[in-house]
Protein backbone atom coordinates (compact mmCIF):
# COMPACT_ATOMS: atom_id res chain seq x y z
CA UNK A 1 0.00 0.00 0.00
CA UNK A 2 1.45 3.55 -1.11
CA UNK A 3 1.02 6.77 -0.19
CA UNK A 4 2.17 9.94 -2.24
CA UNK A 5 4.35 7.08 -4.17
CA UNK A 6 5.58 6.31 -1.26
CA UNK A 7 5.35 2.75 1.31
CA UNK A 8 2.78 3.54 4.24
CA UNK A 9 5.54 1.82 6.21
CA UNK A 10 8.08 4.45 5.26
CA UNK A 11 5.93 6.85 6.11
CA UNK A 12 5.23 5.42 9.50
CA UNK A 13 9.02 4.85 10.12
CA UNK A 14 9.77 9.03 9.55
CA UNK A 15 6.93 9.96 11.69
CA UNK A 16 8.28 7.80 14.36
CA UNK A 17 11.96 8.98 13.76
CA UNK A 18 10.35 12.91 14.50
CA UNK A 19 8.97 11.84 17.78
CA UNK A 20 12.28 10.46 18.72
CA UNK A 21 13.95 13.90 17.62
CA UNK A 22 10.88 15.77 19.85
CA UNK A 23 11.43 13.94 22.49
CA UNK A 24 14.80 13.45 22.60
CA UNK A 25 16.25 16.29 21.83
CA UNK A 26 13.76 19.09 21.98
CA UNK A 27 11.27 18.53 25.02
CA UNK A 28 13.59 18.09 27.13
CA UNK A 29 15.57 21.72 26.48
CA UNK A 30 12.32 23.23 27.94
CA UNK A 31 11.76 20.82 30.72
CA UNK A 32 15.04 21.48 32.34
CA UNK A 33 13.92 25.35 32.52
CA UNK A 34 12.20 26.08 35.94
CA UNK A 35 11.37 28.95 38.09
CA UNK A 36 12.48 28.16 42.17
CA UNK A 37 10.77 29.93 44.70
CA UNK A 38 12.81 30.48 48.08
CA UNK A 39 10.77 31.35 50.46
CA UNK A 40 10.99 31.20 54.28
CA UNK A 41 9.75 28.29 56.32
CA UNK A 42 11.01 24.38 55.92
CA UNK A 43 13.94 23.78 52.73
CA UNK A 44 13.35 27.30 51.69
CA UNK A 45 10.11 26.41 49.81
CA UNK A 46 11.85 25.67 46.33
CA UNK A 47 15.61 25.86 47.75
CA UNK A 48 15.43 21.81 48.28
CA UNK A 49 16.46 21.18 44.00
CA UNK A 50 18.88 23.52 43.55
CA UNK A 51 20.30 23.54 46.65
CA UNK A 52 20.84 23.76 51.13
CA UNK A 53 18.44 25.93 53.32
CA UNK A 54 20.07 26.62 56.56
CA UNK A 55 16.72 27.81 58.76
CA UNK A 56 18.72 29.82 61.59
CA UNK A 57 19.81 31.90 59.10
CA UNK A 58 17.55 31.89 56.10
CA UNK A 59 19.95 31.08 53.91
CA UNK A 60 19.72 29.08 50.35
CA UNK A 61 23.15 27.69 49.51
CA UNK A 62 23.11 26.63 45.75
CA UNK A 63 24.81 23.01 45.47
CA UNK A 64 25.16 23.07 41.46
CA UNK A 65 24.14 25.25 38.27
CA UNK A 66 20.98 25.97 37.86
CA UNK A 67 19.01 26.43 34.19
CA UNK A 68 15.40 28.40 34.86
CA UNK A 69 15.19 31.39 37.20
CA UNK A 70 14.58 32.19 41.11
CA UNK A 71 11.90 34.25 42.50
CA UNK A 72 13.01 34.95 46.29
CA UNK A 73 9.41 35.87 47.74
CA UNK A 74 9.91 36.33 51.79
CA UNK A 75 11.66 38.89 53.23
CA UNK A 76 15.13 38.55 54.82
CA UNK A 77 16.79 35.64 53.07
CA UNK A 78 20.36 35.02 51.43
CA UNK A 79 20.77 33.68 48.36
CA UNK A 80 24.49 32.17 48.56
CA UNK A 81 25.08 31.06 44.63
CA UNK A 82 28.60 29.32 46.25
CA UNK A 83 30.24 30.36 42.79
CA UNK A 84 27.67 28.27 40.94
CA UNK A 85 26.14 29.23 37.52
CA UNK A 86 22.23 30.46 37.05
CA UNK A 87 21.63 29.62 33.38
CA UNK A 88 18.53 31.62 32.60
CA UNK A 89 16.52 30.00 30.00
CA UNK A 90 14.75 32.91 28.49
CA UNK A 91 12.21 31.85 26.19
CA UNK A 92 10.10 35.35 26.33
CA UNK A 93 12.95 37.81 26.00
CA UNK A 94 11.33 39.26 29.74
CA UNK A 95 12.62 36.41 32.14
CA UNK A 96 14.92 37.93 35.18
CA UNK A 97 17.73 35.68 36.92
CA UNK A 98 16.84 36.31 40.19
CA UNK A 99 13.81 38.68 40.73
CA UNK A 100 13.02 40.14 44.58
CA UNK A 101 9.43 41.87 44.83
CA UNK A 102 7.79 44.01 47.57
CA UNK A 103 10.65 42.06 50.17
CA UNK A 104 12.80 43.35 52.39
CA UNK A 105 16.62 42.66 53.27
CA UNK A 106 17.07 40.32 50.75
CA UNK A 107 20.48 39.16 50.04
CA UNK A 108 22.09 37.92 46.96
CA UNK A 109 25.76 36.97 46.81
CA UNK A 110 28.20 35.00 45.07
CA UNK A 111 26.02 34.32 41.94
CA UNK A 112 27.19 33.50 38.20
CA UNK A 113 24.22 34.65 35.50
CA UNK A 114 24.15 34.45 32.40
CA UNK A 115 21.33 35.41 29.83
CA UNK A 116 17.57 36.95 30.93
CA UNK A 117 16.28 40.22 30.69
CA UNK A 118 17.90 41.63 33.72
CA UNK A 119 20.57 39.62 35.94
CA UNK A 120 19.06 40.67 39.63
CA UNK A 121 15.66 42.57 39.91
CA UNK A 122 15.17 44.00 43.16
CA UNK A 123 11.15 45.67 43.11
CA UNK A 124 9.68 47.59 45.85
CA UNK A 125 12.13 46.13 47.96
CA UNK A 126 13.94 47.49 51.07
CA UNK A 127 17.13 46.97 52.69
CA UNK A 128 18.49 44.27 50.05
CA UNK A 129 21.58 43.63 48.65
CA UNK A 130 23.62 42.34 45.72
CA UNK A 131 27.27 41.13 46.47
CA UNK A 132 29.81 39.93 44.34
CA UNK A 133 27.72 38.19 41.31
CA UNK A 134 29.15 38.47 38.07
CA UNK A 135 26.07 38.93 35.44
CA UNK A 136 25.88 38.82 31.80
CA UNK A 137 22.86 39.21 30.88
CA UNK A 138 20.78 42.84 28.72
CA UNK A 139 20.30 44.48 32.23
CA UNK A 140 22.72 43.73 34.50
CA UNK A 141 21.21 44.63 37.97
CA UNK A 142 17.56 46.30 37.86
CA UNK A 143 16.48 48.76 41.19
CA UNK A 144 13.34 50.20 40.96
CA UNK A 145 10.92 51.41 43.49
CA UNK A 146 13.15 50.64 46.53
CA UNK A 147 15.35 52.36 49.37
CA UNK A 148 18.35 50.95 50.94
CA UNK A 149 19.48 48.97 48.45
CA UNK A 150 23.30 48.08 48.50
CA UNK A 151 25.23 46.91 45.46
CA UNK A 152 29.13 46.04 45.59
CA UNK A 153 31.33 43.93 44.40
CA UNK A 154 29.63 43.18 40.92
CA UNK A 155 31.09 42.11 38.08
CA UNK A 156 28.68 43.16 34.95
CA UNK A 157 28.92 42.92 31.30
CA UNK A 158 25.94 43.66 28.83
CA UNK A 159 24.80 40.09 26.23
CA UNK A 160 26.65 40.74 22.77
CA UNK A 161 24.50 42.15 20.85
CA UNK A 162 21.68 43.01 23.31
CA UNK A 163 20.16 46.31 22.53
CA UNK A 164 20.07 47.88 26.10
CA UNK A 165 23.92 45.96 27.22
CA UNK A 166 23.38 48.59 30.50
CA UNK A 167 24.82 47.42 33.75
CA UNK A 168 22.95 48.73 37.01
CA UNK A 169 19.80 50.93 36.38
CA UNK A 170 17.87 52.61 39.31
CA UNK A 171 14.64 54.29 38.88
CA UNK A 172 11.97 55.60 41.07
CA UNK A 173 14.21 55.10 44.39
CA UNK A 174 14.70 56.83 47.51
CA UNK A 175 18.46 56.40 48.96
CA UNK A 176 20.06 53.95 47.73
């Protein structure tokens, strides 16, 4: 039996090789991209995948790289990257590496992170700070809306090619 001139078996064979190449190969490049929420309270809410929570003193240790993004979403934690890599998988062209809204004295330190939109968003926030990451990503290190926001240490370098390569930008804030 032919289809198009061609064997129905043939046919069957190719559509089974492209399911093999989907799944394979191409399903599982947006699997391995998640968000992680830390948030206060037992393993740091989504800290248990990527990495330690030490409770008496809020702080999520990453234990490897990470590919997705982290949305820190209580107030007064550490994020200790330990040198490790955040791989942001940024699908949209708006995902942020590590984004910190309406939180205060939030910490992130020691980070690696490359690609997103911005490296470290800090929103509304009070009292946070960014220590020592190096980011490569279109914004480097995003403060808006906040007060008492401390950034040192930073190394920051714009994505080749990216059409707004800027490293920290504050707007709207009140003493930084």
């Amino acid at each position: 039996m032919t289809f198009g001139g061609k064997p129905i078996v043939l046919l069957s064979r190719i559509a089974l090789m492209a399911s093999l190449v989907l799944a394979i190969f191409i399903i599982p490049h947006f699997a391995l991209a998640d968000t992680y929420y830390i948030v206060a309270g037992p393993n740091g809410g989504g800290c248990a995948p990527i990495g330690t929570w030490d409770d008496s003193t809020a702080t999520s240790t990453l234990t490897s790289d990470v590919v997705g993004d982290i949305q820190i979403t209580s107030p007064s934690i550490t994020l200790d990257g330990n040198g490790h890599v955040l791989s942001v998988d940024d699908q949209t062209g708006f995902t942020d590496g590590v984004s910190v809204n309406q939180q205060f004295g939030v910490t992130i330190k020691n980070l690696s992170i490359h690609g997103g939109h911005t490296g470290i968003l800090f929103d509304t926030v009070q009292g946070g700070s960014a220590i020592n990451n190096s980011i490569n990503s279109n914004f480097g290190i995003d403060v808006f809306s906040s007060s008492g926001v401390t950034v040192e240490g930073n190394h920051i370098e714009g994505t080749a090619g990216a059409p707004n390569d800027t490293g920290i930008v504050a707007s709207f804030n009140s003493a930084l």
